[in-house]
C-alpha atoms as a PDB file:
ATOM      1  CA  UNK A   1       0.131  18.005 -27.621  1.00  0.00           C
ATOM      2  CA  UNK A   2      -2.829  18.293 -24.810  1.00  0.00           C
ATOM      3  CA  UNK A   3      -1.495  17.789 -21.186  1.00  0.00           C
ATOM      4  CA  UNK A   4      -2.997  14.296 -21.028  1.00  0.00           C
ATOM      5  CA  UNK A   5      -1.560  13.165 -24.307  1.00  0.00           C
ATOM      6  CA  UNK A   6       2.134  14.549 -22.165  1.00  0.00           C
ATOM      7  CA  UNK A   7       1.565  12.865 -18.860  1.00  0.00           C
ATOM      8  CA  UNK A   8       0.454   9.297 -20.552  1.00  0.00           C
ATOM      9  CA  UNK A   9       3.656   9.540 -22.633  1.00  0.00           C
ATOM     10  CA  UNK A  10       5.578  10.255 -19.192  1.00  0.00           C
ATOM     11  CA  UNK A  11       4.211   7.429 -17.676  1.00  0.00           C
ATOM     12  CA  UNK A  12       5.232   5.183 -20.212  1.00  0.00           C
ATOM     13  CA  UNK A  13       8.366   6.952 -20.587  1.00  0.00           C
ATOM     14  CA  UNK A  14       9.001   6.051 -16.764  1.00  0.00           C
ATOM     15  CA  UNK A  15       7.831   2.074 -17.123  1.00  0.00           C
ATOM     16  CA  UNK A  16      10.151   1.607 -19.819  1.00  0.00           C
ATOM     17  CA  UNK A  17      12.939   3.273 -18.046  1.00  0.00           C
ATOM     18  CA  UNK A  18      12.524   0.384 -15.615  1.00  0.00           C
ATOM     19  CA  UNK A  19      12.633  -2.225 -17.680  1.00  0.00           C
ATOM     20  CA  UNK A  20      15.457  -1.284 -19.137  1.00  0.00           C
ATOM     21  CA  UNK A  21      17.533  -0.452 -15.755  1.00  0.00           C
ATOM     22  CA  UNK A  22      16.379  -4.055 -14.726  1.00  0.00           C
ATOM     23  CA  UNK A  23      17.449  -5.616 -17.901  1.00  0.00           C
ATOM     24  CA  UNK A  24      20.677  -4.004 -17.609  1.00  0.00           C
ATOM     25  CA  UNK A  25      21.087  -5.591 -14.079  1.00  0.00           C
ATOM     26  CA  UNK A  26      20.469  -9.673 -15.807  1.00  0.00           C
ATOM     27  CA  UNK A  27      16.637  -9.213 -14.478  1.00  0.00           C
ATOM     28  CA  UNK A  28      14.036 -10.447 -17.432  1.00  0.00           C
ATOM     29  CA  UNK A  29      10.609  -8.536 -17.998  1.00  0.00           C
ATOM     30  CA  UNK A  30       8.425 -11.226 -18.627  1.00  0.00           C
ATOM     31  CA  UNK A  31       5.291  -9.008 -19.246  1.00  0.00           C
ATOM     32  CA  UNK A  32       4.563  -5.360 -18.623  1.00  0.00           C
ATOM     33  CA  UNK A  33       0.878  -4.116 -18.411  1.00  0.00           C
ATOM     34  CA  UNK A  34      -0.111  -0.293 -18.014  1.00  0.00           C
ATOM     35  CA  UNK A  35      -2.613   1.843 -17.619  1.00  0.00           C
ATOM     36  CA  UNK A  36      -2.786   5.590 -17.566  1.00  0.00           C
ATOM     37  CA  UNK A  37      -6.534   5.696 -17.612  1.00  0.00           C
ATOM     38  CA  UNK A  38      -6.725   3.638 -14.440  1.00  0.00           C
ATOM     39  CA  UNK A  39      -5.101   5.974 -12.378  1.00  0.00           C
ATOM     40  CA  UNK A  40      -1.558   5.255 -13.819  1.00  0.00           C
ATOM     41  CA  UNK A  41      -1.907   1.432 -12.685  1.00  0.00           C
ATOM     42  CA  UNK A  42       0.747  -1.114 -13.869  1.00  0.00           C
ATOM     43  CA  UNK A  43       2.179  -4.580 -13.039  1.00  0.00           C
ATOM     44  CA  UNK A  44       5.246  -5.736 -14.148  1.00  0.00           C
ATOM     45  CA  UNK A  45       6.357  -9.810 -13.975  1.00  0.00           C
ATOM     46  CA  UNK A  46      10.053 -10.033 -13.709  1.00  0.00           C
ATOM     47  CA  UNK A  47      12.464 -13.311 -13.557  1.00  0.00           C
ATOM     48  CA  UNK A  48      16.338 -13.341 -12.582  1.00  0.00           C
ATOM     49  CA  UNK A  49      17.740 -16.592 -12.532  1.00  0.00           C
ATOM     50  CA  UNK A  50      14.907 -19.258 -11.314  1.00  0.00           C
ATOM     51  CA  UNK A  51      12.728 -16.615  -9.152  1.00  0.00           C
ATOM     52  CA  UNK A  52       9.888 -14.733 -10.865  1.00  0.00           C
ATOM     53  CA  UNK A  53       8.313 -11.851  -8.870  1.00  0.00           C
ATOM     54  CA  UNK A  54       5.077  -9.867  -9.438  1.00  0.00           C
ATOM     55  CA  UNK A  55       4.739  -6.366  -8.674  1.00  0.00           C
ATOM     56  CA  UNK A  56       1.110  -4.770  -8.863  1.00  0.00           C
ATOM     57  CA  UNK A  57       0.905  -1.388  -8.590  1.00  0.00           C
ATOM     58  CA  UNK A  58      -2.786  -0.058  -7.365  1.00  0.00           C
ATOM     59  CA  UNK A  59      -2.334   3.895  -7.801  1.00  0.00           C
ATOM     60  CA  UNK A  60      -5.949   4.347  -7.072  1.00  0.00           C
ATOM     61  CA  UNK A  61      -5.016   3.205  -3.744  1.00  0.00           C
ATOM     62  CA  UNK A  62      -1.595   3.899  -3.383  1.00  0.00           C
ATOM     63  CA  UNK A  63      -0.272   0.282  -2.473  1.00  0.00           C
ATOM     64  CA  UNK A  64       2.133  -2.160  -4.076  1.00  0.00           C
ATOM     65  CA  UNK A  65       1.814  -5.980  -3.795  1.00  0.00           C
ATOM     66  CA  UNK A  66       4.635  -8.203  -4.406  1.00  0.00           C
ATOM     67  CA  UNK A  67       4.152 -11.488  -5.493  1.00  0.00           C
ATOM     68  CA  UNK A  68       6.452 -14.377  -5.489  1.00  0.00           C
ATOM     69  CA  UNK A  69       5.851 -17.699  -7.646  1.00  0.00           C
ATOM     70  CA  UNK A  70       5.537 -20.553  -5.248  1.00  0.00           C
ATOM     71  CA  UNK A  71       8.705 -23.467  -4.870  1.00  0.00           C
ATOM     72  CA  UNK A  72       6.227 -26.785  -4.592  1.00  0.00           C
ATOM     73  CA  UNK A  73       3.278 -26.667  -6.503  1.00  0.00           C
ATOM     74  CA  UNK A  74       0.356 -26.275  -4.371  1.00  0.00           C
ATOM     75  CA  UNK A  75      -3.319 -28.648  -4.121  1.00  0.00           C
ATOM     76  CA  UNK A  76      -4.178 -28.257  -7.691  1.00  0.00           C
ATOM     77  CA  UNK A  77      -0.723 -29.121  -8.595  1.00  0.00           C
ATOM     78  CA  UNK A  78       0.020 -25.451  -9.919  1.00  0.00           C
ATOM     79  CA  UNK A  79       2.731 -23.233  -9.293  1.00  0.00           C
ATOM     80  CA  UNK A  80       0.959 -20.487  -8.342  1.00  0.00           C
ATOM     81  CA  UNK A  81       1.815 -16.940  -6.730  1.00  0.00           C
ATOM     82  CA  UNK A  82       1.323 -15.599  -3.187  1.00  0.00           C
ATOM     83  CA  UNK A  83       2.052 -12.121  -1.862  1.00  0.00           C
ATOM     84  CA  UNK A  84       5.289 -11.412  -0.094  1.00  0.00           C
ATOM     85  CA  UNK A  85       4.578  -7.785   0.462  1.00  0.00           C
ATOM     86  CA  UNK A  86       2.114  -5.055   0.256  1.00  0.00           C
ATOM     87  CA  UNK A  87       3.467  -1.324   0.278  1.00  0.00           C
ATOM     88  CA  UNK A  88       1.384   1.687   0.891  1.00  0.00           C
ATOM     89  CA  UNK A  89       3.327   4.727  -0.935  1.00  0.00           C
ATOM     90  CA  UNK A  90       1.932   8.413  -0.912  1.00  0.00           C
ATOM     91  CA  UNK A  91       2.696   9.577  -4.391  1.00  0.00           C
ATOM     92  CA  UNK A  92       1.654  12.960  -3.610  1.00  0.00           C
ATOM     93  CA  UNK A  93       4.622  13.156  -1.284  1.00  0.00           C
ATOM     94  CA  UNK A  94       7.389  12.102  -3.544  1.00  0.00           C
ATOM     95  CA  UNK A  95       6.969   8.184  -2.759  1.00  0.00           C
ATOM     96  CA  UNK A  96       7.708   5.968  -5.869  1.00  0.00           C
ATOM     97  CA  UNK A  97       6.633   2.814  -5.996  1.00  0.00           C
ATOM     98  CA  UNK A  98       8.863   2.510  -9.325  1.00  0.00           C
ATOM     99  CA  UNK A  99      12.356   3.566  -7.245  1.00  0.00           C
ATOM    100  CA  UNK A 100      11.057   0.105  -4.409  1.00  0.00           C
ATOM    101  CA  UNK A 101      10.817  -2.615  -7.293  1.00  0.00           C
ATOM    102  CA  UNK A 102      14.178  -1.571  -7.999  1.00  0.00           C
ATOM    103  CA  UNK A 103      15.564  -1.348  -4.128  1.00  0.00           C
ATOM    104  CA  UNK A 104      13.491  -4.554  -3.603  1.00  0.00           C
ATOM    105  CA  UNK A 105      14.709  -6.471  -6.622  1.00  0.00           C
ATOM    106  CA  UNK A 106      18.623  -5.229  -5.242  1.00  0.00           C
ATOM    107  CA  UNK A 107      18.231  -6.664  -2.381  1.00  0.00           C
ATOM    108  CA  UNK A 108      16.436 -10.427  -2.598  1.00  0.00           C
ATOM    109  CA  UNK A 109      18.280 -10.823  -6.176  1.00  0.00           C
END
């Protein structure tokens, strides 16, 4: 197997990893989308209980947004989502954005 064929299996590797420590913890993966062409960019949508939370990771440029669905619909009537956080993380350095979605999730669950 050619080095990228390794490191895109690795990457999914580590996404699913995730999913399943969250499900293990009573958090649902609503959707998971990856890409290891785009710079190893993924986005996860995650409910536990009545909250649903977003978390888009940019790895092009290194930052993490957090979305949170909103309580009262908004002017269209929607329930749309608004950022809570944005994260830069230097990956290069040992940062992983993976290891803060699950200290996040810990600690506004």
């Amino acid at each position: 197997m050619d080095k990228d064929a390794e490191h895109s299996i690795e990457f999914l590797r580590g996404i699913y990893e995730l999913c399943e420590r969250l499900a293990a913890t009573g958090f649902v993966i609503v959707s998971v989308e990856s890409s290891y062409e785009c710079f190893g960019t993924w986005s996860l949508a995650i409910r536990h209980q009545r909250e649903s939370t977003v978390f888009d990771w940019d790895a092009r440029e290194g930052i993490l947004t957090i979305k949170g669905r909103a309580s009262k619909p908004d002017s269209q009537g929607g329930h749309g989502y608004h950022t809570l956080e944005q994260k830069h993380f230097d990956t290069s350095r040992g940062e992983d954005p993976m290891f803060y979605v699950e200290s996040y999730l810990k600690v506004h669950a």
